[in-house]
C-alpha atoms as a PDB file:
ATOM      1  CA  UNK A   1       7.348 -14.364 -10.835  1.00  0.00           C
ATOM      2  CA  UNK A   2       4.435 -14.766  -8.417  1.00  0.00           C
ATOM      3  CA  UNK A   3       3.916 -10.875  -8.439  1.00  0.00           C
ATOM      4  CA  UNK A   4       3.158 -10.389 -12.117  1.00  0.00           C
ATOM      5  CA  UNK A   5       0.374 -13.511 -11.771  1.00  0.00           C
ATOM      6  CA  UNK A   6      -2.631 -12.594 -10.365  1.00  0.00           C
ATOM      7  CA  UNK A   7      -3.464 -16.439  -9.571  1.00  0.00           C
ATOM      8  CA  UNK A   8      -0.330 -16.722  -8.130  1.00  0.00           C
ATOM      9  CA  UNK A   9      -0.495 -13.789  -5.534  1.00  0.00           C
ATOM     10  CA  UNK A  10      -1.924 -13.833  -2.031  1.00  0.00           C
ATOM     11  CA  UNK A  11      -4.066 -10.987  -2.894  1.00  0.00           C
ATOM     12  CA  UNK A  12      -5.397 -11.974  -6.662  1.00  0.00           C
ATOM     13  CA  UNK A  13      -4.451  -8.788  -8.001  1.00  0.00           C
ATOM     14  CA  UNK A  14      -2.738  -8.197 -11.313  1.00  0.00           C
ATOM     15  CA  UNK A  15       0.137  -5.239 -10.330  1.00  0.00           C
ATOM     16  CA  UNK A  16       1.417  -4.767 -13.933  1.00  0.00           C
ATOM     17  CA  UNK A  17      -2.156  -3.591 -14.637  1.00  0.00           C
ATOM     18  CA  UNK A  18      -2.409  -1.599 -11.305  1.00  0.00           C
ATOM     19  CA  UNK A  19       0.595  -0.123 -12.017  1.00  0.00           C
ATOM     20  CA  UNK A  20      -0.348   1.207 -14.878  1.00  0.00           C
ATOM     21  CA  UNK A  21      -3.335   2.834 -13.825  1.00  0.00           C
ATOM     22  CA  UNK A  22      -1.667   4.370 -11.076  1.00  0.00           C
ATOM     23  CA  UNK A  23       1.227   5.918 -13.437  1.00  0.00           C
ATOM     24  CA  UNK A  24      -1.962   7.367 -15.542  1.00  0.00           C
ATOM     25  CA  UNK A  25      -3.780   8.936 -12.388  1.00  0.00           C
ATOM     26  CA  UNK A  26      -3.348  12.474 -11.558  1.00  0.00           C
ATOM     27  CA  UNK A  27      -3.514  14.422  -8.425  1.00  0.00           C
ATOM     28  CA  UNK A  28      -6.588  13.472  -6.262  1.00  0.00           C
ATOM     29  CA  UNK A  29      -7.570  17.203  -4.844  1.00  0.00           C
ATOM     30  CA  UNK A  30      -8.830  17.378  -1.769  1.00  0.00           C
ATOM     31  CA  UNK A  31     -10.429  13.847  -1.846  1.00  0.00           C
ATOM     32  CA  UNK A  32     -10.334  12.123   1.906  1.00  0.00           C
ATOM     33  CA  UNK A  33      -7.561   9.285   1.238  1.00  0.00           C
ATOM     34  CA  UNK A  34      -5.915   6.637   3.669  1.00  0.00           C
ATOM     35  CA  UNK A  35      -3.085   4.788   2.214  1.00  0.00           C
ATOM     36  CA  UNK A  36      -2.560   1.867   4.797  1.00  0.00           C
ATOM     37  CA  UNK A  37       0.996   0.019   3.924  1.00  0.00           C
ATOM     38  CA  UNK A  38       2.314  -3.317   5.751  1.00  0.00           C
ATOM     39  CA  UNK A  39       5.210  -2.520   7.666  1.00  0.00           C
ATOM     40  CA  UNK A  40       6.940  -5.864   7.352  1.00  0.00           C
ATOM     41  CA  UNK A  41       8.326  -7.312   4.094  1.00  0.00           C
ATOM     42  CA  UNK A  42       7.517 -10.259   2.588  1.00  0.00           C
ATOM     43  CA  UNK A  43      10.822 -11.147   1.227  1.00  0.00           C
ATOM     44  CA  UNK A  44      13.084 -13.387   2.935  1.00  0.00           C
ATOM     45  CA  UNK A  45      16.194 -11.283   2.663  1.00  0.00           C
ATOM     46  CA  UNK A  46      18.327 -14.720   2.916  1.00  0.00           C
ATOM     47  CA  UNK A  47      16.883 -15.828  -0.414  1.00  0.00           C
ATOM     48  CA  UNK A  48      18.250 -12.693  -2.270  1.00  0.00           C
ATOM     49  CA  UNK A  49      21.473 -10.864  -2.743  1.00  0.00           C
ATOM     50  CA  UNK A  50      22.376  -8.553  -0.083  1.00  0.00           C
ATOM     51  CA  UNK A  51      21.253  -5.520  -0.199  1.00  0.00           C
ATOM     52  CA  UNK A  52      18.164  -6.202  -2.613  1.00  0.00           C
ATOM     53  CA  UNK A  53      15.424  -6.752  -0.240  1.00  0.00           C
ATOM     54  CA  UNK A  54      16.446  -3.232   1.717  1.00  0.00           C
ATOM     55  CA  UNK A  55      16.665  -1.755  -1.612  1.00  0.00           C
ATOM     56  CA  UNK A  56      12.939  -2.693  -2.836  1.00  0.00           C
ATOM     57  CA  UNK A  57      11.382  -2.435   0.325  1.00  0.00           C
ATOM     58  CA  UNK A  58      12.764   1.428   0.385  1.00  0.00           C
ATOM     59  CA  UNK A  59      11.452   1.804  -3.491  1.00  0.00           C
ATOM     60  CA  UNK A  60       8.018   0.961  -2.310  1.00  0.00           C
ATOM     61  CA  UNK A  61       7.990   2.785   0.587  1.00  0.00           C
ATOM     62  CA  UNK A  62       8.485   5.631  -1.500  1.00  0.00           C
ATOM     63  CA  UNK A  63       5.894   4.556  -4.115  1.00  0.00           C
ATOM     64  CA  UNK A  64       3.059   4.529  -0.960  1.00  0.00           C
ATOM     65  CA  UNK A  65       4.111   7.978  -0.021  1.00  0.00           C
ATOM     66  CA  UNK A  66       3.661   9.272  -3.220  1.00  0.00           C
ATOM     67  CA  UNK A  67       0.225   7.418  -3.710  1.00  0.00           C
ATOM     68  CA  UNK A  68      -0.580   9.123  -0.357  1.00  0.00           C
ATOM     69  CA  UNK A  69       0.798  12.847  -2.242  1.00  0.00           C
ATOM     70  CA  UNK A  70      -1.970  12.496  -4.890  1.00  0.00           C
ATOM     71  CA  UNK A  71      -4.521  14.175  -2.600  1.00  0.00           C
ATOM     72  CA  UNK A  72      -4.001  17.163  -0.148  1.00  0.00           C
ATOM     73  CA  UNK A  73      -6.824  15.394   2.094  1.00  0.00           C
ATOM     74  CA  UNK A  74      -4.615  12.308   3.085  1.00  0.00           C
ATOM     75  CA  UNK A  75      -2.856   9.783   5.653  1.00  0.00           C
ATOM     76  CA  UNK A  76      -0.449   7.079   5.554  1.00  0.00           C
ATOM     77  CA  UNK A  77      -1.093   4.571   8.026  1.00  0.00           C
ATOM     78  CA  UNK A  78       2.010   1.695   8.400  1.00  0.00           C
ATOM     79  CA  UNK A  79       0.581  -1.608   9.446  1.00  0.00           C
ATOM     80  CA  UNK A  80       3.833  -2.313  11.484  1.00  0.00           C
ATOM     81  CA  UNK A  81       2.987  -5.860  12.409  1.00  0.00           C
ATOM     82  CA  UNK A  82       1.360  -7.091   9.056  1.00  0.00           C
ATOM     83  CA  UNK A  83       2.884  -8.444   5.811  1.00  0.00           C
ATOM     84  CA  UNK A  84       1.169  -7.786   2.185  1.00  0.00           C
ATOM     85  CA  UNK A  85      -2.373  -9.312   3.570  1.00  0.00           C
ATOM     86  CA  UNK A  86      -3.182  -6.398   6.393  1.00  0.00           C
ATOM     87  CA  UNK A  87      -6.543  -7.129   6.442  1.00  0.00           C
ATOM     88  CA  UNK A  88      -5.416 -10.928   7.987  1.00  0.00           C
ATOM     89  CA  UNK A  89      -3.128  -9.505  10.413  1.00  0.00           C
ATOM     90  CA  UNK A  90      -4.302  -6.173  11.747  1.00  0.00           C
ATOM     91  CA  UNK A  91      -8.173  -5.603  11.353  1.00  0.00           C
ATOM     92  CA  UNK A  92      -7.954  -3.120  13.056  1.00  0.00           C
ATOM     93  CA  UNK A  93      -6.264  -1.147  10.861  1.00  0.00           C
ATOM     94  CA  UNK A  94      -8.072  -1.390   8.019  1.00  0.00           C
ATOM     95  CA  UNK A  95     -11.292   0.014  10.245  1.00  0.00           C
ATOM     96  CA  UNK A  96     -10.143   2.447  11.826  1.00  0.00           C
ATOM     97  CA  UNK A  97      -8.804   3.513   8.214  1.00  0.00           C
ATOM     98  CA  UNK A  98     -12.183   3.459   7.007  1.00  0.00           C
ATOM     99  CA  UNK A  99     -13.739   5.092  10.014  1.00  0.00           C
ATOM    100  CA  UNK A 100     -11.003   8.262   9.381  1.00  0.00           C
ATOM    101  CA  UNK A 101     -12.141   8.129   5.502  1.00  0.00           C
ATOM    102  CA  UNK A 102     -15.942   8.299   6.915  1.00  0.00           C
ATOM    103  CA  UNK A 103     -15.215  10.920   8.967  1.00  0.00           C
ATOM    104  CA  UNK A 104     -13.202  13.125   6.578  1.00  0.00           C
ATOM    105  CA  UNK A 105     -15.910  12.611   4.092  1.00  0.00           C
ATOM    106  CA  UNK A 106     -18.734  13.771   6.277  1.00  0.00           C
ATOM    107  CA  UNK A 107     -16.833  17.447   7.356  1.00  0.00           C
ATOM    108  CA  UNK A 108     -16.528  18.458   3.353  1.00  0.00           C
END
């Protein structure tokens, strides 16, 4: 699967090895934290049984709130018009997530 292959996925990462690291972090504190997740999938829900695509998107969803839990200091920003590569799609975003991370980081 193109997910598991880090040459094979729009974003180079390896997510069997980020996933792992995320299952071994703890809680964050207070430490500023923006979690920024695409709002659109990227699955074509007409290649895959019904149902499935619904049912993974709302497992993830869940999985980037509770990456958002793991500090008291955080916000989850939905990049409603972007896919898995936000940074392509809505800039914007991504700044003004960075800008709020700034800021919060400054007033400890």
């Amino acid at each position: 699967m193109e997910w598991l292959d880090p040459a094979a996925n729009a974003e180079g990462i390896d997510n069997v090895a980020n996933s792992a690291i995320m299952r071994g972090c703890g809680t964050l504190g207070s430490t500023p934290l923006v979690v920024i997740s695409r709002g659109r999938s990227a699955r074509d829900a007409t290649k895959y049984p019904p149902g499935f695509v619904e049912n993974v998107e709302q497992a993830w969803r869940q999985m980037q709130l509770e990456l958002a839990k793991r500090s008291s200091n955080s916000r989850h920003i939905i990049a409603s018009k972007s896919g898995n590569i936000i940074n392509r799609h809505e800039r914007g975003v991504i700044i003004a997530g960075i800008r709020q991370t700034v800021i919060s980081v400054r007033n400890q």
